[in-house]
C-alpha atoms as a PDB file:
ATOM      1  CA  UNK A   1       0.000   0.000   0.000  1.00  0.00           C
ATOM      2  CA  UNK A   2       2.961   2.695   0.800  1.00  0.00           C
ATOM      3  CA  UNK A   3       4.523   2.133  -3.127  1.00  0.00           C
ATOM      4  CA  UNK A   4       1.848   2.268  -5.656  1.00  0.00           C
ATOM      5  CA  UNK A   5       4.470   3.946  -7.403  1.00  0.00           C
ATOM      6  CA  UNK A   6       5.914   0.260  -8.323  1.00  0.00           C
ATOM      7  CA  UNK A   7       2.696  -1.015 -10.176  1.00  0.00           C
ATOM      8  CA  UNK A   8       1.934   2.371 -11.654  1.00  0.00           C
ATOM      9  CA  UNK A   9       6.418   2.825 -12.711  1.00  0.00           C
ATOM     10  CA  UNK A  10       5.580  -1.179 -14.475  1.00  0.00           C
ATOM     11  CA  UNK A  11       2.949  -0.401 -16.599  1.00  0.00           C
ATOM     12  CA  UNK A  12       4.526   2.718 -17.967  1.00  0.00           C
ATOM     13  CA  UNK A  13       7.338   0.400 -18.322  1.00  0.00           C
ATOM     14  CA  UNK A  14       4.876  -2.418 -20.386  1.00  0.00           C
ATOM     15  CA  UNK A  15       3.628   0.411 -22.227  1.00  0.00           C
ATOM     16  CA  UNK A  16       6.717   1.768 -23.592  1.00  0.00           C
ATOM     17  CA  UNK A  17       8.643  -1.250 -23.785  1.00  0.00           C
ATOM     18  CA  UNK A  18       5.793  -3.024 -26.244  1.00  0.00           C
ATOM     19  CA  UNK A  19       5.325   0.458 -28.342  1.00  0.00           C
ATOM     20  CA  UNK A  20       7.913  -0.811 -31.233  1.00  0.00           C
ATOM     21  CA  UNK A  21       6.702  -4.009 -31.300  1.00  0.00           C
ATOM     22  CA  UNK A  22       2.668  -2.649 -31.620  1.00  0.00           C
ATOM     23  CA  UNK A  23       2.756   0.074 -34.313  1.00  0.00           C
ATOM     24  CA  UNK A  24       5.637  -2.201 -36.584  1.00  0.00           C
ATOM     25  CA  UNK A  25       4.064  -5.578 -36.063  1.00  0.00           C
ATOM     26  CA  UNK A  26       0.887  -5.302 -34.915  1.00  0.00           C
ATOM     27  CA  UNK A  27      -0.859  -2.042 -36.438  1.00  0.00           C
ATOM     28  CA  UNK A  28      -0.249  -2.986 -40.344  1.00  0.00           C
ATOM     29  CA  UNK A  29      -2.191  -6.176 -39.581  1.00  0.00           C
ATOM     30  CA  UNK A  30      -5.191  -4.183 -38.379  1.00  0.00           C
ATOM     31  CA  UNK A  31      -4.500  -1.639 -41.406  1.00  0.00           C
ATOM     32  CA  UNK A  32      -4.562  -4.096 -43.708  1.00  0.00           C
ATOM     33  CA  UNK A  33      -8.165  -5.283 -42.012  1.00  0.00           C
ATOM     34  CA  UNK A  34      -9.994  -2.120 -42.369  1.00  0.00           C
ATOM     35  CA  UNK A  35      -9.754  -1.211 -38.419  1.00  0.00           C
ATOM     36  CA  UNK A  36      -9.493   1.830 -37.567  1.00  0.00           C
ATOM     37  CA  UNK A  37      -8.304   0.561 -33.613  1.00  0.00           C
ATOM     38  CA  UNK A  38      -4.874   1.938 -32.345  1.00  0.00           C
ATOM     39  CA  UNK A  39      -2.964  -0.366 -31.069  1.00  0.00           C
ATOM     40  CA  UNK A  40      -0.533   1.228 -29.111  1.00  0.00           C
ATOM     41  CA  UNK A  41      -3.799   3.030 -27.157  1.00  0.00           C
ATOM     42  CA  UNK A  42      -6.189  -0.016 -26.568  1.00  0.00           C
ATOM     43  CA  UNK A  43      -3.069  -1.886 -25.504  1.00  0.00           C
ATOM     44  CA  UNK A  44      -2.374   1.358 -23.131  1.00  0.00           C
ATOM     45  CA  UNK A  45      -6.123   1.729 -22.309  1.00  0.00           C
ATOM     46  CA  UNK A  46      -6.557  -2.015 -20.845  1.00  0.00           C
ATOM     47  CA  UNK A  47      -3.119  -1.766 -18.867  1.00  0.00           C
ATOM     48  CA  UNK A  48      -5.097   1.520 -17.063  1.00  0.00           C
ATOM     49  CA  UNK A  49      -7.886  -0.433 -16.704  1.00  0.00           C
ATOM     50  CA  UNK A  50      -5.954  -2.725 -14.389  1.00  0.00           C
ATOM     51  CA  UNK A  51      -4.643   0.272 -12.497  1.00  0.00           C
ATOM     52  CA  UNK A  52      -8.038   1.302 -11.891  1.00  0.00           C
ATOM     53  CA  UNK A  53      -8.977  -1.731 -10.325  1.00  0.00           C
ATOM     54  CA  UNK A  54      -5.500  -2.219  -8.192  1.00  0.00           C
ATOM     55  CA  UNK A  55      -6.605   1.863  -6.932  1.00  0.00           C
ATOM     56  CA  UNK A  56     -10.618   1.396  -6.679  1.00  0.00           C
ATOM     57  CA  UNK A  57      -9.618  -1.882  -3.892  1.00  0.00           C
ATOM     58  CA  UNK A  58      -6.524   0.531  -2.567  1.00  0.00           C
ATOM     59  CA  UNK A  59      -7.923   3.359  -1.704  1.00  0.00           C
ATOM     60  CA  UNK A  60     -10.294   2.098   1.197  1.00  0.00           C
ATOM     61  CA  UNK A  61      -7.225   1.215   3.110  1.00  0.00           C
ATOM     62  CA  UNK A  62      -5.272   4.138   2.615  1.00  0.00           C
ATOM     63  CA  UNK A  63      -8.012   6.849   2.903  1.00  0.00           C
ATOM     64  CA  UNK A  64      -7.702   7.719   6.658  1.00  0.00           C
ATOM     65  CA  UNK A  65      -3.764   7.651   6.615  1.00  0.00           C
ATOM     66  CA  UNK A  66      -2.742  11.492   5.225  1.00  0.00           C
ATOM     67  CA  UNK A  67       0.990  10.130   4.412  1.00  0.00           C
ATOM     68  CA  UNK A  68       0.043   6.849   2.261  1.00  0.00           C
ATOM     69  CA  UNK A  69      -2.982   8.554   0.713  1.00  0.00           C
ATOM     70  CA  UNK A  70      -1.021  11.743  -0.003  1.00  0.00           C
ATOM     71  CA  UNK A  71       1.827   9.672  -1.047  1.00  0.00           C
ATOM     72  CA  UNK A  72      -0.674   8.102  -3.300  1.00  0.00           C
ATOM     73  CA  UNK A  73      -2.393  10.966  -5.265  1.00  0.00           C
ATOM     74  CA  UNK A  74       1.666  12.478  -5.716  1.00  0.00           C
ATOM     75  CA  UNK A  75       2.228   9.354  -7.515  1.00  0.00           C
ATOM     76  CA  UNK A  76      -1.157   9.099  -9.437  1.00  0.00           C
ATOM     77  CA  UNK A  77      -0.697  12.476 -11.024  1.00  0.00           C
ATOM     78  CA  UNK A  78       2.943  12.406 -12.232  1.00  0.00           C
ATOM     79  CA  UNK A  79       1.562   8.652 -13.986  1.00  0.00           C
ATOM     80  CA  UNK A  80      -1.186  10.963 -15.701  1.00  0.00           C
ATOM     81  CA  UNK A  81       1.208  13.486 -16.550  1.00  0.00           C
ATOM     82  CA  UNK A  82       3.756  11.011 -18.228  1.00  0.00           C
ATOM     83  CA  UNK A  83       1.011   8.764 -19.930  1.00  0.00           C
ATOM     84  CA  UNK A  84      -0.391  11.738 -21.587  1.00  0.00           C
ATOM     85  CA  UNK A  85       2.348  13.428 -22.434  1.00  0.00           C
ATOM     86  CA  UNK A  86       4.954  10.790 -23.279  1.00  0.00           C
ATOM     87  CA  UNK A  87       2.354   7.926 -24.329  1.00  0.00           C
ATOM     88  CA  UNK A  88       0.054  10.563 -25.913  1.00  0.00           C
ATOM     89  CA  UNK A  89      -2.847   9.034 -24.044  1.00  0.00           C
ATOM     90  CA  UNK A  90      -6.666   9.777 -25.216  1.00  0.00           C
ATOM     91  CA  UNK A  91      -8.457  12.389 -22.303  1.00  0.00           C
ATOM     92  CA  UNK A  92     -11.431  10.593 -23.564  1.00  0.00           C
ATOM     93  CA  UNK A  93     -10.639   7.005 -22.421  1.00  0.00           C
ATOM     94  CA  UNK A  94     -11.177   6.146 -18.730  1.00  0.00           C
ATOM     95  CA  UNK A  95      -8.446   7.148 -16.328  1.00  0.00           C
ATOM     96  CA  UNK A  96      -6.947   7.417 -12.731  1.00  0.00           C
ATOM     97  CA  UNK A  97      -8.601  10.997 -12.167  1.00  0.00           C
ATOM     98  CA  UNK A  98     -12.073   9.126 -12.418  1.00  0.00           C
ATOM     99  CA  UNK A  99     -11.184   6.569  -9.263  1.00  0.00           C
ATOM    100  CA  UNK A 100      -9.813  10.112  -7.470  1.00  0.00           C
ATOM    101  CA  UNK A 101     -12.922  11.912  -8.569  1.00  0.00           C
ATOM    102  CA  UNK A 102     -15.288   9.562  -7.047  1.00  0.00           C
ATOM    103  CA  UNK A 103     -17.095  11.335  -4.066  1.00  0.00           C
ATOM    104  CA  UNK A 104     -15.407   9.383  -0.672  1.00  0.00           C
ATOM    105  CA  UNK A 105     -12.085   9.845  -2.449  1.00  0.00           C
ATOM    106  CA  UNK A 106     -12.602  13.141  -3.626  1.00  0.00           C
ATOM    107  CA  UNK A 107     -13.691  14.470  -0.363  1.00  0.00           C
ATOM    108  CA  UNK A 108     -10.552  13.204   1.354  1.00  0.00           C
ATOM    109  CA  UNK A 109      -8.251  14.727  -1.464  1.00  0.00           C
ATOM    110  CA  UNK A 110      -9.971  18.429  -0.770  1.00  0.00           C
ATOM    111  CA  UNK A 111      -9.656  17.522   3.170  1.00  0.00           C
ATOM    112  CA  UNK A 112      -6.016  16.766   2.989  1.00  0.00           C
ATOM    113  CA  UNK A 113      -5.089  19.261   0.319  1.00  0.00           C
ATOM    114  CA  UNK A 114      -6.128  21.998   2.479  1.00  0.00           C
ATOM    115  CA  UNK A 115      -4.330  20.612   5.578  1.00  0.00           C
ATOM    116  CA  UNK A 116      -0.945  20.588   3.803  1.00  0.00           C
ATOM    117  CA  UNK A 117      -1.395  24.173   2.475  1.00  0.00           C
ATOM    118  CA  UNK A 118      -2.707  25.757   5.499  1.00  0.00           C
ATOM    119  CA  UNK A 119       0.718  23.767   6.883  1.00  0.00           C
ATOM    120  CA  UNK A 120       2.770  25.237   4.277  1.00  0.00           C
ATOM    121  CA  UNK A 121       1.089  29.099   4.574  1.00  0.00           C
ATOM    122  CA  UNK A 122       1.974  28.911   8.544  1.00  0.00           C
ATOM    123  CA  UNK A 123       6.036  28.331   7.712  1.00  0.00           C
ATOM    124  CA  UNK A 124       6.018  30.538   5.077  1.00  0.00           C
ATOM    125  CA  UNK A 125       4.677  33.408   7.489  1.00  0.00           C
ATOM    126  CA  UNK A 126       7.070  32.271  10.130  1.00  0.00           C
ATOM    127  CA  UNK A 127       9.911  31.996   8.474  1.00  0.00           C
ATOM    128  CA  UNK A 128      12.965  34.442   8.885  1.00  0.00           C
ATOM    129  CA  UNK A 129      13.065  35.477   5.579  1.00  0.00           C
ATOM    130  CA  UNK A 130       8.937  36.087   4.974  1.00  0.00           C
ATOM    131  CA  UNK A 131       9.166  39.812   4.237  1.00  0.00           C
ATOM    132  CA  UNK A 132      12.210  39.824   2.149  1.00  0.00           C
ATOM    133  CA  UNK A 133      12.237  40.032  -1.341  1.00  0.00           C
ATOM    134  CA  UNK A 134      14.649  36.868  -3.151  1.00  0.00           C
ATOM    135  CA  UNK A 135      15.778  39.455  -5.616  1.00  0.00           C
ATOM    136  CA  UNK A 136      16.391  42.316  -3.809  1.00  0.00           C
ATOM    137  CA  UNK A 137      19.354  42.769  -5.196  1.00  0.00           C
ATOM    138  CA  UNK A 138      18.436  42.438  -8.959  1.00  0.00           C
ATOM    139  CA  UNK A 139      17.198  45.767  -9.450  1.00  0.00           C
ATOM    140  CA  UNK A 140      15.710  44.692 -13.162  1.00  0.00           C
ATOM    141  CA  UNK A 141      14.226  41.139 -11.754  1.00  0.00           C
ATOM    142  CA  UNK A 142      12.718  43.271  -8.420  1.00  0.00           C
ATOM    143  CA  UNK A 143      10.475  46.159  -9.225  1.00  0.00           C
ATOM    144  CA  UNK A 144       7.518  45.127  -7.621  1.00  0.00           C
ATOM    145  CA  UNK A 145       9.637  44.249  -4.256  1.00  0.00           C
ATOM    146  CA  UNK A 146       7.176  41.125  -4.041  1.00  0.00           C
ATOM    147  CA  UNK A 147       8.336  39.278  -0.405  1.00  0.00           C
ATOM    148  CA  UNK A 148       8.708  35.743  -0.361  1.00  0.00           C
ATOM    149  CA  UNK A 149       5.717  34.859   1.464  1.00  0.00           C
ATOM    150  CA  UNK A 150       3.743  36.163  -1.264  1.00  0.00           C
ATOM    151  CA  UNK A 151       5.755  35.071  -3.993  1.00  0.00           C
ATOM    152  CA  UNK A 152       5.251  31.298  -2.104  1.00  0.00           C
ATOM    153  CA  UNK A 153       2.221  31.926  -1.597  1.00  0.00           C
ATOM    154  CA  UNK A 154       1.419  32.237  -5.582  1.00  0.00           C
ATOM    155  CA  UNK A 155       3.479  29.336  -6.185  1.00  0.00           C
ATOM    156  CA  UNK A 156       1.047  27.859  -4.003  1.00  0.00           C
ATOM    157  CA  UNK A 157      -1.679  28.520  -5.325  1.00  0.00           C
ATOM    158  CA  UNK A 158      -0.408  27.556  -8.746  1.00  0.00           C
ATOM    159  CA  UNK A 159       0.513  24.374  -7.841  1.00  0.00           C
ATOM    160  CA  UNK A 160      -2.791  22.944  -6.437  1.00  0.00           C
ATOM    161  CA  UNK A 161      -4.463  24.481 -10.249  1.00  0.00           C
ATOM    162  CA  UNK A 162      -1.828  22.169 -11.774  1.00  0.00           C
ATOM    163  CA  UNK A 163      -2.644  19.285  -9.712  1.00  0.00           C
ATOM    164  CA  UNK A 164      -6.850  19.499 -10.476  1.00  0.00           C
ATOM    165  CA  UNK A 165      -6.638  21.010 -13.926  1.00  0.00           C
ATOM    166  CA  UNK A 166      -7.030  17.281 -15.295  1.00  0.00           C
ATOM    167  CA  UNK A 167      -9.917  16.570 -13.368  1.00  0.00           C
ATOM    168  CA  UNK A 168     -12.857  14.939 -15.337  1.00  0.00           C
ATOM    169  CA  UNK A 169     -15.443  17.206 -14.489  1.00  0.00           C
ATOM    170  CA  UNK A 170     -16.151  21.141 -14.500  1.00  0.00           C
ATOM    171  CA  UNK A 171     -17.826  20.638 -10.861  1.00  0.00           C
ATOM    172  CA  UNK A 172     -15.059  19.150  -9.304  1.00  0.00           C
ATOM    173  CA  UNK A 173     -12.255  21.727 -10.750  1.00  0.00           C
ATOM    174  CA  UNK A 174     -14.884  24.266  -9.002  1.00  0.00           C
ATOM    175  CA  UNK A 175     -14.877  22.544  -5.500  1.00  0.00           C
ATOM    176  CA  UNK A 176     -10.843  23.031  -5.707  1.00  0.00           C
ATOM    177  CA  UNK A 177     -11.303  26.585  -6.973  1.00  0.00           C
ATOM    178  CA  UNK A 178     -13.393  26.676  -3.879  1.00  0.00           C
ATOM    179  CA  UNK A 179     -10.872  25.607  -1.881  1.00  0.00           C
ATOM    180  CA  UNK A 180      -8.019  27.978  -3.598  1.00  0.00           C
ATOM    181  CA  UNK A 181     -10.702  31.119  -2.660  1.00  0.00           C
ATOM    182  CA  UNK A 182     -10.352  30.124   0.924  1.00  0.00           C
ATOM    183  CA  UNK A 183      -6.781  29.815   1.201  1.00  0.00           C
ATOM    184  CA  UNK A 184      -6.912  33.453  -0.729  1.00  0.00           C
ATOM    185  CA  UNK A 185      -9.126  34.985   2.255  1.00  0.00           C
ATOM    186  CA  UNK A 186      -6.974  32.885   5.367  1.00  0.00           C
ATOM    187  CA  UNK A 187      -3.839  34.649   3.571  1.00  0.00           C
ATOM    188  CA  UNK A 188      -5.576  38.623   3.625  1.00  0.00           C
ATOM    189  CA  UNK A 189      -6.730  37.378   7.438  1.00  0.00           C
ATOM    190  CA  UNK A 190      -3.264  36.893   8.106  1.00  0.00           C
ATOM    191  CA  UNK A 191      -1.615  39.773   6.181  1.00  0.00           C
ATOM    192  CA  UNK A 192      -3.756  42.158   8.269  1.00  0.00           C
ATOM    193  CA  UNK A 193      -3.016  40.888  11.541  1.00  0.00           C
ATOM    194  CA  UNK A 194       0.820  41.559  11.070  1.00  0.00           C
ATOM    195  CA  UNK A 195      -0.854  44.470   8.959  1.00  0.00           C
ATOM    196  CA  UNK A 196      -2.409  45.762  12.646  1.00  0.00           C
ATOM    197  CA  UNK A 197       0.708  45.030  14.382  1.00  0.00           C
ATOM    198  CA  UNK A 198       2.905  47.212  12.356  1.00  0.00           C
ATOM    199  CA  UNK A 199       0.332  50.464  12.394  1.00  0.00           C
ATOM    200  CA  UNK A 200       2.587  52.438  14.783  1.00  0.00           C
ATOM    201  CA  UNK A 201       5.252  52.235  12.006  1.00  0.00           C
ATOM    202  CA  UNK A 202       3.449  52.630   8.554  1.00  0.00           C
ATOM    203  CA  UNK A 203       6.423  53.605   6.834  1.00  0.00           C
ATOM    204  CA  UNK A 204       8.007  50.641   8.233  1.00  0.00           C
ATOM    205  CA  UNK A 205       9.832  48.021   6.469  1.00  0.00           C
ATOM    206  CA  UNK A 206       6.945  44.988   7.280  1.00  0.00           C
ATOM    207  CA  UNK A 207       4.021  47.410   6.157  1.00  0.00           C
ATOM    208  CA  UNK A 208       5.547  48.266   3.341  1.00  0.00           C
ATOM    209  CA  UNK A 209       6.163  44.557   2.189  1.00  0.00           C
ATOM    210  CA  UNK A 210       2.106  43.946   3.004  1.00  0.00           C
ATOM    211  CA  UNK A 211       1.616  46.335   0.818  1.00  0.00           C
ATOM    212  CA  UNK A 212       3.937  45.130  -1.978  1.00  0.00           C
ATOM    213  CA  UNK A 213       2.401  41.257  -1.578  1.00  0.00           C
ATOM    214  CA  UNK A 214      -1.112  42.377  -1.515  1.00  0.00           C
ATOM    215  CA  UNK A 215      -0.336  44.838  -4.586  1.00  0.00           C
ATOM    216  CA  UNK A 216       1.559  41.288  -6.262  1.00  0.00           C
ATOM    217  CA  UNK A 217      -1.068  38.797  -5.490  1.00  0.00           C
ATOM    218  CA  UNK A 218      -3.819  41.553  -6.898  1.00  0.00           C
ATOM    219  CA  UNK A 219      -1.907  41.647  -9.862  1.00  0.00           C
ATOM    220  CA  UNK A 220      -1.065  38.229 -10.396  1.00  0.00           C
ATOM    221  CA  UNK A 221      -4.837  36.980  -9.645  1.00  0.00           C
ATOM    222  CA  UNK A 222      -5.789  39.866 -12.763  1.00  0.00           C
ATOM    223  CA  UNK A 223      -3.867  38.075 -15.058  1.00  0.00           C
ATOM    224  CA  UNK A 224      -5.185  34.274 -14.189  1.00  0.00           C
ATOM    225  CA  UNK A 225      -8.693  36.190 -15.056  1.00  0.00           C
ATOM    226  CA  UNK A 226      -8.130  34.817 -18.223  1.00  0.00           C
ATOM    227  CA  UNK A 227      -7.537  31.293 -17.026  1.00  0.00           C
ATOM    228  CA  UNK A 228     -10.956  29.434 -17.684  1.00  0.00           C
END
């Protein structure tokens, strides 16, 4: 249960290793027949098949243990990622993002998702080097004077739309977006307490950061407008 990553690594293995052999040997003789079947793609469609099965009969023994299950959708998506883009896998035909999309799963992927970030946003605002910009000394790279808590922050962000952009469904990519607008509002909550704390010094080095980051993220989320 704590290395899917072995059946998932084998049958991208099986699925590259039998591509020669598929579209020389195998796709002239349905060709020839009048077919218009892919080899290469049923052969890659019934090997996911079996990986559905293996992660539908998984997934009720991992789904109350945040490291295995985690551990589990990390590995899921980079197979997705590499069968599409290396195996030039069909969106259309079933995949891995159904099993995660069902509703028990699904549920527990939000749950946990939101965990690690809110994890991640409180060592980003505690650490040493939170209201300093990385390229302060780049005068070119640095004129917004963006801090790195708000520059993680947006990485963040970015990084969970990258992880449910391949989601089956419109209403599920809208539950994470729901999840992403949260995360947005717990970050202004927390900008404006160390916002309140800094008041006595509003020319201050801190409150002028705030100001920078919320000016950045404001900016940032104006250009993802166009982002359907």
């Amino acid at each position: 249960l704590n290395k899917p990553e072995w059946y998932l690594t084998q049958v991208l293995m099986w699925i590259g290793n039998h591509a020669e052999f598929l579209d020389d040997k195998i796709q002239p003789i349905l060709d020839k027949a009048g077919s218009s079947v892919n080899a290469g793609l049923e052969f890659s469609r019934a090997l996911v098949m079996l990986i559905l099965e293996k992660l539908a009969a998984d997934i009720p023994f991992l789904l109350y243990d945040d490291t295995l299950f985690c551990h589990l959708v990390d590995e899921v998506l980079l197979f997705e990622r590499e069968l599409y883009s290396v195996h030039g896998y069909l969106s259309s035909f079933p995949s891995c993002m159904h099993i995660l999309s069902e509703e028990s799963c699904f549920q527990r992927w939000l749950t946990v998702e939101k965990k690690f970030a809110l994890q991640k946003m409180d060592s980003m605002l505690s650490s040493e080097a939170a209201w300093i910009s990385q390229y302060k000394d780049i005068t070119d790279v640095d004129e917004m004077k963006v801090p790195d808590c708000a520059e993680t922050f947006m990485t963040l962000l970015l990084v969970i739309t990258d992880r449910y952009k391949n989601l089956p469904t419109s209403s599920r990519k809208l539950q994470f977006l729901g999840l992403q607008k949260e995360l947005v509002d717990d970050f202004r909550i927390r900008l404006t307490q160390v916002m309140k704390e800094e008041t006595r010094a509003s020319l201050g080095f801190r409150y002028c950061a705030i100001l920078n980051a919320v000016n950045y993220i404001a900016t940032v989320l104006a250009d993802w407008a166009d982002n359907v």
